[in-house]
Every structure is written in C-alpha cells, then in structure tokens.
PDB file of N, CA and C in Angstrom:
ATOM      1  N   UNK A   1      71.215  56.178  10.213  1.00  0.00           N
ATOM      2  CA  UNK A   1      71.069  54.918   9.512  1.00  0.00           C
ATOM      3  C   UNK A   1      70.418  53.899  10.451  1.00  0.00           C
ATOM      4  N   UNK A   2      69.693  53.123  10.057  1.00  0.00           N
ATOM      5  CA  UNK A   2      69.046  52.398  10.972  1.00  0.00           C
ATOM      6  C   UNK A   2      69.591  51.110  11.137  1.00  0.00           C
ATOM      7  N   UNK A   3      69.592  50.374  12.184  1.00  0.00           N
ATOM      8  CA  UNK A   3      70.232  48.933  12.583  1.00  0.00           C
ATOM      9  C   UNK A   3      69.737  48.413  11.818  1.00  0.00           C
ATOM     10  N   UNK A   4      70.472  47.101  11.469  1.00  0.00           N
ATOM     11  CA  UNK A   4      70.614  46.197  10.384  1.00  0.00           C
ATOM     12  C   UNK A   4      70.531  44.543  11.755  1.00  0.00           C
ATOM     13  N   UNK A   5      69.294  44.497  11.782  1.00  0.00           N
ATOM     14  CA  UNK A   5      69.355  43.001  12.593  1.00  0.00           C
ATOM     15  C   UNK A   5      69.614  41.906  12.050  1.00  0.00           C
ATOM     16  N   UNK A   6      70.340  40.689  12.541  1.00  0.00           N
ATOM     17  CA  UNK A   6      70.441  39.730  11.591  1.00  0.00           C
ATOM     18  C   UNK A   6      69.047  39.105  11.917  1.00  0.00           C
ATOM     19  N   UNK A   7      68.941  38.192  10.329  1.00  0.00           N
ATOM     20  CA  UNK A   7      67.628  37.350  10.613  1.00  0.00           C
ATOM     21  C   UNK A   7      68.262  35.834  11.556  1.00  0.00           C
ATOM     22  N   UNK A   8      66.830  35.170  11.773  1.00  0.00           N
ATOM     23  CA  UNK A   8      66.939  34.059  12.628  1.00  0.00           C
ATOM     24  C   UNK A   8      67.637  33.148  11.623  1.00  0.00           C
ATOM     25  N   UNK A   9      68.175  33.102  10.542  1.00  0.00           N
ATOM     26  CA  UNK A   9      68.331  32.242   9.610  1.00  0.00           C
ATOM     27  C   UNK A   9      70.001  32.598   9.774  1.00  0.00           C
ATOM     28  N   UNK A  10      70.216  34.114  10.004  1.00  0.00           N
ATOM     29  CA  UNK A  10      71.833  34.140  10.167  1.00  0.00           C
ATOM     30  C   UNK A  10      71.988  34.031  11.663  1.00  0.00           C
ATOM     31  N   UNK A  11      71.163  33.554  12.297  1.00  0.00           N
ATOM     32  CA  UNK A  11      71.606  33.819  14.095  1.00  0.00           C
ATOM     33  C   UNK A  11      71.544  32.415  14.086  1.00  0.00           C
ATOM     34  N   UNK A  12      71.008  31.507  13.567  1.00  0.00           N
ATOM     35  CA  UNK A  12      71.167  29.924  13.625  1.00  0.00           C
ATOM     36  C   UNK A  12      72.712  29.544  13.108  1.00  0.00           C
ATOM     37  N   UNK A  13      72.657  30.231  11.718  1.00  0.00           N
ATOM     38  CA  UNK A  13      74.301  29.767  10.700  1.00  0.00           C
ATOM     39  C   UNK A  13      75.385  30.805  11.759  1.00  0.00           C
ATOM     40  N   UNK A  14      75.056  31.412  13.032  1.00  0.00           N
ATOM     41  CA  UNK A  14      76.248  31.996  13.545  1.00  0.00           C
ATOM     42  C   UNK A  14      76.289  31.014  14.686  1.00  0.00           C
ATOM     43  N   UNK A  15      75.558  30.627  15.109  1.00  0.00           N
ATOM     44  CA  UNK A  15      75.415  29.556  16.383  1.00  0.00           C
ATOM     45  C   UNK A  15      75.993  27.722  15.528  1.00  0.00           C
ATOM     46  N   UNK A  16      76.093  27.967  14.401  1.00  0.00           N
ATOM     47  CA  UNK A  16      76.171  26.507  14.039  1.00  0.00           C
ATOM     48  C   UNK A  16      77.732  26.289  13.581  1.00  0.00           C
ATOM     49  N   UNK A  17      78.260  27.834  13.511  1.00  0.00           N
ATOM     50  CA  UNK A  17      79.649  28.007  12.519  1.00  0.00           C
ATOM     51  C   UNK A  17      80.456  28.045  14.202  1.00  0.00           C
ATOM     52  N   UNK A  18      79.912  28.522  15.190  1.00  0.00           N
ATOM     53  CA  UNK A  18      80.859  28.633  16.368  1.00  0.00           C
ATOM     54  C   UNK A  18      80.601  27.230  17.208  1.00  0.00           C
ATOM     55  N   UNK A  19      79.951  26.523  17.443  1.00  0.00           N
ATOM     56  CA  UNK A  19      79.112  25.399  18.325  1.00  0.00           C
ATOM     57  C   UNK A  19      80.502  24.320  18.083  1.00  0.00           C
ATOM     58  N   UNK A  20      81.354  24.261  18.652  1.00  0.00           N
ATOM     59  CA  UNK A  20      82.644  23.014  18.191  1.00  0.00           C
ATOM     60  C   UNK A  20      81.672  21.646  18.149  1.00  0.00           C
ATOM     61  N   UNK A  21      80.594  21.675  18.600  1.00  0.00           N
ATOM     62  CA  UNK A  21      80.181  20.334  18.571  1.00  0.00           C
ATOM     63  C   UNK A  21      78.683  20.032  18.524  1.00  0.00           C
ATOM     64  N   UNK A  22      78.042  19.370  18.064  1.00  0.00           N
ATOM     65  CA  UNK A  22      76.181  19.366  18.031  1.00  0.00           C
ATOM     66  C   UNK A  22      75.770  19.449  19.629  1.00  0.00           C
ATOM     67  N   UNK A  23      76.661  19.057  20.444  1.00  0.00           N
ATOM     68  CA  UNK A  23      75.757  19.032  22.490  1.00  0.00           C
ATOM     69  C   UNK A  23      76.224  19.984  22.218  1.00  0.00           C
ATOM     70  N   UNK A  24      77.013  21.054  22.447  1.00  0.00           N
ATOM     71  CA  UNK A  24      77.678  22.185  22.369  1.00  0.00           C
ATOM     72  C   UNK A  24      76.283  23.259  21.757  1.00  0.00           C
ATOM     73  N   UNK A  25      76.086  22.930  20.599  1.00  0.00           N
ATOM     74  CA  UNK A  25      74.545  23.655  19.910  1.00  0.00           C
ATOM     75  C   UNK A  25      73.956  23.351  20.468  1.00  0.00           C
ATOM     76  N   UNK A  26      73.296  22.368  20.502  1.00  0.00           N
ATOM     77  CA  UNK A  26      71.940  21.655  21.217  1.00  0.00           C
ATOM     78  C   UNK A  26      72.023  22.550  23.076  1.00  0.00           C
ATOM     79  N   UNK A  27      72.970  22.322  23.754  1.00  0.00           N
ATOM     80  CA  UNK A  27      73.006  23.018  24.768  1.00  0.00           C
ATOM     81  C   UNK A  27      72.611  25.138  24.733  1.00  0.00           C
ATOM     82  N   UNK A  28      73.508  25.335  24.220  1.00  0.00           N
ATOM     83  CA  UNK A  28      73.736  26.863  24.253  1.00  0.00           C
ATOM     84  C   UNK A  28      72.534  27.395  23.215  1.00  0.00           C
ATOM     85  N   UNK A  29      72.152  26.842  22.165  1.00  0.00           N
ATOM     86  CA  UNK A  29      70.952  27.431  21.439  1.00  0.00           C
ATOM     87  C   UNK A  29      69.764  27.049  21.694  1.00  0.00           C
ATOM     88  N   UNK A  30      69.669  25.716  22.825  1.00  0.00           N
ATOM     89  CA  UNK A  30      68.416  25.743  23.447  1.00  0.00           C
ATOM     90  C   UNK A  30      68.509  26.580  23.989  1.00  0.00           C
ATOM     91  N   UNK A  31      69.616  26.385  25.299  1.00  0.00           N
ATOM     92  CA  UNK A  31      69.205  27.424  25.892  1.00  0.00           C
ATOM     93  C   UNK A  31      68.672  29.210  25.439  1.00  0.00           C
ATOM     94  N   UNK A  32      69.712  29.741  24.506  1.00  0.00           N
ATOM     95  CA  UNK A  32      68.815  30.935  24.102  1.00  0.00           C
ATOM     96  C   UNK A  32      67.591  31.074  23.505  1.00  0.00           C
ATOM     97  N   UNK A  33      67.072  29.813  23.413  1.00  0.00           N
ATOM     98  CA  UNK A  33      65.465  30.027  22.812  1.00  0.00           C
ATOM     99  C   UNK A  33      64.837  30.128  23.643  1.00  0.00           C
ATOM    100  N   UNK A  34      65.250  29.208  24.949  1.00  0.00           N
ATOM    101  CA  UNK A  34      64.575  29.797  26.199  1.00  0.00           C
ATOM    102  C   UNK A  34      64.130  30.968  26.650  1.00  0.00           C
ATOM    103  N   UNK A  35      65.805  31.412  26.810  1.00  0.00           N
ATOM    104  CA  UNK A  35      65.263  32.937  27.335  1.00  0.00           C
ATOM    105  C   UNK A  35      64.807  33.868  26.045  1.00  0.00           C
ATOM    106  N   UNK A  36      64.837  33.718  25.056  1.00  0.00           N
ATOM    107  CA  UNK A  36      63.844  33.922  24.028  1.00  0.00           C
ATOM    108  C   UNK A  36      62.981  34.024  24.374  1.00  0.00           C
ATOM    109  N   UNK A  37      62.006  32.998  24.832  1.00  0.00           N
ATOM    110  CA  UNK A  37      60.377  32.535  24.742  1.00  0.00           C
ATOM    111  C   UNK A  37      60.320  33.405  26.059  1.00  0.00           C
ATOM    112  N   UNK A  38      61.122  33.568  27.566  1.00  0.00           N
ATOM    113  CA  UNK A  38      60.739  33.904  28.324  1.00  0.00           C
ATOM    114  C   UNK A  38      60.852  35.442  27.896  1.00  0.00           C
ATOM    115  N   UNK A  39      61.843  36.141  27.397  1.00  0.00           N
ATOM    116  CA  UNK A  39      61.825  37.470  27.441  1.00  0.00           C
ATOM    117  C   UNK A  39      60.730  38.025  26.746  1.00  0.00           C
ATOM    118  N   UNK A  40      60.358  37.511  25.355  1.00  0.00           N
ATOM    119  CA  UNK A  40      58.934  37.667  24.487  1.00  0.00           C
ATOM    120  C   UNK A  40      57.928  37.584  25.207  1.00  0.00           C
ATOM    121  N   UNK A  41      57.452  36.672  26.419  1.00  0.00           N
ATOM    122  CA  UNK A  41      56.246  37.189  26.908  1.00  0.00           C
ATOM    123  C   UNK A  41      56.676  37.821  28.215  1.00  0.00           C
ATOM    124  N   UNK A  42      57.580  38.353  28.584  1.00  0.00           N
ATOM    125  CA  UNK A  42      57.729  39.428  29.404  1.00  0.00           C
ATOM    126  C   UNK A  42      57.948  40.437  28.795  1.00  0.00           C
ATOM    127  N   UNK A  43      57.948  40.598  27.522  1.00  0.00           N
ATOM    128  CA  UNK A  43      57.875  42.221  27.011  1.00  0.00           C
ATOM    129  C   UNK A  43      56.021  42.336  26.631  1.00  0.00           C
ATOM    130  N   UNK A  44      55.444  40.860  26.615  1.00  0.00           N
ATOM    131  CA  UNK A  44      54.184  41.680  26.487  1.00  0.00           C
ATOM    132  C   UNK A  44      53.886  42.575  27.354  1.00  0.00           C
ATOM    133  N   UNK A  45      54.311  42.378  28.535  1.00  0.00           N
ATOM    134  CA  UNK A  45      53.584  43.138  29.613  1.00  0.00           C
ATOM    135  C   UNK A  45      54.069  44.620  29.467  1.00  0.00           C
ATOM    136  N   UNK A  46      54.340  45.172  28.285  1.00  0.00           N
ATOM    137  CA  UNK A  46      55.174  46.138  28.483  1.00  0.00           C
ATOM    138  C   UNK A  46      55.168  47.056  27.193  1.00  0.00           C
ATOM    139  N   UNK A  47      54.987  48.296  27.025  1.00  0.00           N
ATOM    140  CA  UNK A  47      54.861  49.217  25.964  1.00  0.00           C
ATOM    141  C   UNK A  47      56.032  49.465  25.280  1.00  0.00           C
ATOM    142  N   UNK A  48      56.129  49.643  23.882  1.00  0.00           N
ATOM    143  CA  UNK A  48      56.994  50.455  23.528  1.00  0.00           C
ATOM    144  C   UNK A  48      58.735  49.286  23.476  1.00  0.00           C
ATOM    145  N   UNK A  49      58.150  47.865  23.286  1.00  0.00           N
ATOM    146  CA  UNK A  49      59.541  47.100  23.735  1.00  0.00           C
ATOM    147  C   UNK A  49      59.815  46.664  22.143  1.00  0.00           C
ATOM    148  N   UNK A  50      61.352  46.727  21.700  1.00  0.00           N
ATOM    149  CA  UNK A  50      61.450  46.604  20.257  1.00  0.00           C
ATOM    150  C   UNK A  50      61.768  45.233  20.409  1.00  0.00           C
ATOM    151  N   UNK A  51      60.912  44.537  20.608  1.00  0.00           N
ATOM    152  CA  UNK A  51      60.753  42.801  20.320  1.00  0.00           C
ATOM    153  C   UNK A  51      61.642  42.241  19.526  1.00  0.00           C
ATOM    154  N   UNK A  52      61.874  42.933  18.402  1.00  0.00           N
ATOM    155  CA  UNK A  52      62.699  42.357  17.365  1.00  0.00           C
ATOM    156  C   UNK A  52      64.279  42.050  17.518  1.00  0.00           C
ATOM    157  N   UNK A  53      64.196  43.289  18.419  1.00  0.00           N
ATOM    158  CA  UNK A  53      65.848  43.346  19.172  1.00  0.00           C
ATOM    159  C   UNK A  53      65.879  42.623  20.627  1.00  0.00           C
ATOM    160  N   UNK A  54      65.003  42.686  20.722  1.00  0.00           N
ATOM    161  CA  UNK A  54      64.840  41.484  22.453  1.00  0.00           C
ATOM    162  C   UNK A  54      64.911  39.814  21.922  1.00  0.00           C
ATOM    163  N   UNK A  55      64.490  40.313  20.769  1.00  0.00           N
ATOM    164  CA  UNK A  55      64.826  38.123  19.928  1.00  0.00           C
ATOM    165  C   UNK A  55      66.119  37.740  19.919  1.00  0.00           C
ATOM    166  N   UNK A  56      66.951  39.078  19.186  1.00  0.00           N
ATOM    167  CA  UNK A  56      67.724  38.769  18.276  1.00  0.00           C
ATOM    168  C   UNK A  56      69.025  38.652  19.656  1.00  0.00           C
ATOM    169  N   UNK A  57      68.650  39.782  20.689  1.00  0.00           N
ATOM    170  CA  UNK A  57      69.774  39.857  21.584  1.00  0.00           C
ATOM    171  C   UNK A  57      69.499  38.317  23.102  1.00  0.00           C
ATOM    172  N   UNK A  58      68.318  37.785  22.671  1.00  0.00           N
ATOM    173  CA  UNK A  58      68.225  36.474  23.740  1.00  0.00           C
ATOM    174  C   UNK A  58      68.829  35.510  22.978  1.00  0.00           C
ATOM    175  N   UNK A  59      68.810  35.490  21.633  1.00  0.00           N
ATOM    176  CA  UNK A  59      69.469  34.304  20.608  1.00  0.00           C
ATOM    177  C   UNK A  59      71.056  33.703  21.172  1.00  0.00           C
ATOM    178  N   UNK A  60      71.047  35.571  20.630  1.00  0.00           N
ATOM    179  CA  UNK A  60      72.995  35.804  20.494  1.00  0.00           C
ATOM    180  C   UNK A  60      73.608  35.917  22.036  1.00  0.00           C
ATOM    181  N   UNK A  61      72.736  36.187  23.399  1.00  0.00           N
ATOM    182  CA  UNK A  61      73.478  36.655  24.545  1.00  0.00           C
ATOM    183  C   UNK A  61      74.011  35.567  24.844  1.00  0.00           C
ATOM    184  N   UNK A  62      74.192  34.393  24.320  1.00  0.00           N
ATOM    185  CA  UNK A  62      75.570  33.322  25.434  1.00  0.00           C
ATOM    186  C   UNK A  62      76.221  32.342  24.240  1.00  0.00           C
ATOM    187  N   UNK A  63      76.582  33.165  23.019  1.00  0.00           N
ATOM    188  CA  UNK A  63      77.251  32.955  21.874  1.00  0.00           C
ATOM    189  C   UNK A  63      78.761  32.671  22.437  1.00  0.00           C
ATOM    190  N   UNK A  64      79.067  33.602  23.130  1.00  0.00           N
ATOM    191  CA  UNK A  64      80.560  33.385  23.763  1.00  0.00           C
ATOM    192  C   UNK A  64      80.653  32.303  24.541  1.00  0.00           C
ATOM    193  N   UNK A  65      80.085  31.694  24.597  1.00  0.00           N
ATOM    194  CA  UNK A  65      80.563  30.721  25.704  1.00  0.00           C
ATOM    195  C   UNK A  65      80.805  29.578  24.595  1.00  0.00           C
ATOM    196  N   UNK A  66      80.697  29.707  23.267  1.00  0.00           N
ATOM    197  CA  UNK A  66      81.518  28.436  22.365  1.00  0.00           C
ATOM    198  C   UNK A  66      83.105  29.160  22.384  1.00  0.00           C
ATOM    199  N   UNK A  67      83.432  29.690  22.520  1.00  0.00           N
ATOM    200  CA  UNK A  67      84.925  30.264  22.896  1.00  0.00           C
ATOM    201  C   UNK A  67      85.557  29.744  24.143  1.00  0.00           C
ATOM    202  N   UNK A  68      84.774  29.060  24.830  1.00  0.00           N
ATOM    203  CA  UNK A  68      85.376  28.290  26.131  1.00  0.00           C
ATOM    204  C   UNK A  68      85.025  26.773  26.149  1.00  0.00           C
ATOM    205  N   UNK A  69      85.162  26.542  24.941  1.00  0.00           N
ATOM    206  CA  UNK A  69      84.417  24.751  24.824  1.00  0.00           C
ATOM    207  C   UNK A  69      86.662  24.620  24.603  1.00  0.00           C
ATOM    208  N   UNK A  70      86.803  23.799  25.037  1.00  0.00           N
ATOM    209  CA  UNK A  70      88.238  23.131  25.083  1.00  0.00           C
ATOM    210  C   UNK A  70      88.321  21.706  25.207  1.00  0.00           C
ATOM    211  N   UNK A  71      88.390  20.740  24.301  1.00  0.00           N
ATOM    212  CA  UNK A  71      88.374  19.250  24.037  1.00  0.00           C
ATOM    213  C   UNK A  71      87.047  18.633  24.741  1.00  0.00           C
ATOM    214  N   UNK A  72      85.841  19.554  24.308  1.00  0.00           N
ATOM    215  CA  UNK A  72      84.463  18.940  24.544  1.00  0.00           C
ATOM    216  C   UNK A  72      83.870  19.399  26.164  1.00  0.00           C
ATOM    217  N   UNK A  73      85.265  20.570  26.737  1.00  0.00           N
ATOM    218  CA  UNK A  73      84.391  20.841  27.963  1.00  0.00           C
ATOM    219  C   UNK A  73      84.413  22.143  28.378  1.00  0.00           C
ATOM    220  N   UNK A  74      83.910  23.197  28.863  1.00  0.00           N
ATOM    221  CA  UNK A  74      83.136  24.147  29.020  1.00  0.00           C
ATOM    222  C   UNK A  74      84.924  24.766  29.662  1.00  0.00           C
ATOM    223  N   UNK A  75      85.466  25.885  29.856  1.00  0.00           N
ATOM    224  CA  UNK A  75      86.670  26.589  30.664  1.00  0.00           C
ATOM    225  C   UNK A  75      85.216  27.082  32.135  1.00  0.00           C
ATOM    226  N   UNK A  76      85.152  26.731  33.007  1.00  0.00           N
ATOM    227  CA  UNK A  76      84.367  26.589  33.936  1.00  0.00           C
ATOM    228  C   UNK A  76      84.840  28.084  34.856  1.00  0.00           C
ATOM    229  N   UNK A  77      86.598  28.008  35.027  1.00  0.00           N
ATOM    230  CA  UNK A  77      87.227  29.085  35.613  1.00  0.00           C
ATOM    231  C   UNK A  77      86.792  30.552  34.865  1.00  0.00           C
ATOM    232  N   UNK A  78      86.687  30.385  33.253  1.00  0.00           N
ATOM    233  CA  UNK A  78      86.467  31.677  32.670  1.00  0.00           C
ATOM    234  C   UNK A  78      85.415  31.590  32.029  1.00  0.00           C
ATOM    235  N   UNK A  79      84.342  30.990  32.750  1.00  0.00           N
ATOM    236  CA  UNK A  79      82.964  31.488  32.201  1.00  0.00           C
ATOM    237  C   UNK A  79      82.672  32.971  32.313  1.00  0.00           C
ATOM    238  N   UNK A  80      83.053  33.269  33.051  1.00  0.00           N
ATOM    239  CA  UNK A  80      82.155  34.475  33.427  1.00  0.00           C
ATOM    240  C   UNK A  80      82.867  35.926  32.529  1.00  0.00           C
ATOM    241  N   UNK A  81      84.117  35.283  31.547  1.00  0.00           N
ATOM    242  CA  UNK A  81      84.756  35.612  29.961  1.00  0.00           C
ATOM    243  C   UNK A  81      83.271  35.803  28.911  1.00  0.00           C
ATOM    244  N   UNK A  82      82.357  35.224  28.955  1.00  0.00           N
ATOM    245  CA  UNK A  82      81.539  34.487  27.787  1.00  0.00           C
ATOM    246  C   UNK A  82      80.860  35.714  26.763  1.00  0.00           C
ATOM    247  N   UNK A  83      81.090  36.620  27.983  1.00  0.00           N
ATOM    248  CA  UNK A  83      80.304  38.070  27.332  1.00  0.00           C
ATOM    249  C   UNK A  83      81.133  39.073  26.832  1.00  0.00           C
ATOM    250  N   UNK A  84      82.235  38.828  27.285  1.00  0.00           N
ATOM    251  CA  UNK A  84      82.974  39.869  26.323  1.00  0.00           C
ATOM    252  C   UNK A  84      83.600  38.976  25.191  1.00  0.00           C
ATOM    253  N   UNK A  85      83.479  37.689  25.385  1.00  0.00           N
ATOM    254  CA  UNK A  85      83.799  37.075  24.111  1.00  0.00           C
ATOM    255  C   UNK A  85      82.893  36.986  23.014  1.00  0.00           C
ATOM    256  N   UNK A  86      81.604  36.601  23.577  1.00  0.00           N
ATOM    257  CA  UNK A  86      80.507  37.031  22.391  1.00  0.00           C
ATOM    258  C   UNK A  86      80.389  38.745  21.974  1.00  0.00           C
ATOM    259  N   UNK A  87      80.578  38.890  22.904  1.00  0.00           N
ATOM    260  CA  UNK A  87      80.833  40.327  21.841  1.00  0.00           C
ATOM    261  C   UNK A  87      81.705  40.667  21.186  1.00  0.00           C
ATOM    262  N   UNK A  88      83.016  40.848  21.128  1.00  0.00           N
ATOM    263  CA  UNK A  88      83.688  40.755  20.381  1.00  0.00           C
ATOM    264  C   UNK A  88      83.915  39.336  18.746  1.00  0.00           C
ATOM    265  N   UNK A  89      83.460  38.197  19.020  1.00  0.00           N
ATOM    266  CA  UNK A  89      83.233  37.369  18.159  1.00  0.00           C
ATOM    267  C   UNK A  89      81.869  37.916  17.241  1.00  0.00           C
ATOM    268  N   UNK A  90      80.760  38.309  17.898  1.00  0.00           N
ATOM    269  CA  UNK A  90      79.369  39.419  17.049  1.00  0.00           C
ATOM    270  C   UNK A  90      80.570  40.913  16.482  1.00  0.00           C
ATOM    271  N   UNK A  91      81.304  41.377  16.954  1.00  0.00           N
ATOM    272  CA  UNK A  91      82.095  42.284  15.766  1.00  0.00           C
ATOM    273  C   UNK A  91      82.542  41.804  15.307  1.00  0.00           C
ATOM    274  N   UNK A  92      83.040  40.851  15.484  1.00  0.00           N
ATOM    275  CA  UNK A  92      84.325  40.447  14.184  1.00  0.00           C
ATOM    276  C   UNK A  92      83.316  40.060  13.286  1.00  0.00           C
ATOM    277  N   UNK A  93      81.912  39.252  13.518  1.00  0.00           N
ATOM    278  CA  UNK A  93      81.016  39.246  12.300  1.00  0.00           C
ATOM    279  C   UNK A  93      80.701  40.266  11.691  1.00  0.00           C
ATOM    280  N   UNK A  94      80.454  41.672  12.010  1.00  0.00           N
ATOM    281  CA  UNK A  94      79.718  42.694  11.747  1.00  0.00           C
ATOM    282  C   UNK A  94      78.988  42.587  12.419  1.00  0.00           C
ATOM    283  N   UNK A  95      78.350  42.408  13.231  1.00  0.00           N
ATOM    284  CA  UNK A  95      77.034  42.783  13.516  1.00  0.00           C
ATOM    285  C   UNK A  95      77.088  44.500  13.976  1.00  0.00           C
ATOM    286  N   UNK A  96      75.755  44.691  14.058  1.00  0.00           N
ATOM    287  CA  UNK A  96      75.508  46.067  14.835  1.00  0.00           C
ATOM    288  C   UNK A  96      75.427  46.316  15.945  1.00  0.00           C
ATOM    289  N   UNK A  97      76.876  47.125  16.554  1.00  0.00           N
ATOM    290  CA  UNK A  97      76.555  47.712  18.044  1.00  0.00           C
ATOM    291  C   UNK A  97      75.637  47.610  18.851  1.00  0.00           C
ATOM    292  N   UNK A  98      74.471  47.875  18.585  1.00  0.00           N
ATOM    293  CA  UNK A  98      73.404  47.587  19.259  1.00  0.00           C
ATOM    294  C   UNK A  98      73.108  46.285  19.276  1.00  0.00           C
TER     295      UNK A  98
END
C-alpha cells in the first residue's frame, strides 16, 4: 500500500491545532519552512530524492516542541524530548510511519 502524505493544507491545520499560541506558530512553522526551503534545494543536487517526503518531513520535524510550550515558555531542560514527542503526537494523528 503506498504512503498516504498529508497535504500542506493538513500540515498547516496540524501546526495551528498544536501551536498554544500565534509566537509559538509564527516561531516553530517558520522555522520549518526554513529548513524546508533549505532541504529542497539540497535535494536538487541529488538523484532519486522523494521531495515530496523531504517537504512534508522538514514541515512536521520540530512539531514536538509545542508539547514543551508551558505558560508561554519553551521546557528548555527537555528540549531535546521534542522528537519523540512529535512523533508520537504525528501517531496519535495517523499519520504514516514513514
């Protein structure tokens, strides 16, 4: 069966439903557009790269870190939590393993 990617339209409404606060969005989903824009032209240089899944996984890679927002400020001690929390918060959505 083939992966089921979410579109940019559900990777925005998943970043907007977790974000406790608009700096909170504005911070963490700039930032993944960043490394968005940077990973997209570092896969030009490169054959065979499924772009579509290099979007979708620069969007979603620092989703967890709205799981450490606590009365408007970042858990600083358990950042480095952010990735197994976004992952597990991307299952509890469904998303796909991959």
């Amino acid at each position: 069966m083939p992966m089921k990617l979410p579109t940019l339209d559900e990777i925005l409404s998943l970043h907007k439903k977790y974000a406790p606060n608009e700096e909170a969005l504005a911070s963490v989903l700039g930032h993944c557009q960043i490394v968005k824009d940077i990973a997209l032209q570092v896969a030009d240089s490169y054959d065979d790269v499924d772009c579509d899944l290099l979007e979708v996984g620069a969007l979603l890679h620092d989703i967890g870190v709205y799981r450490l927002y606590h009365d408007g400020e970042i858990d600083w001690p358990r950042y480095i939590t952010h990735g197994f929390l976004g992952y597990e918060l991307l299952q509890e959505e469904g998303l796909d393993e991959v």
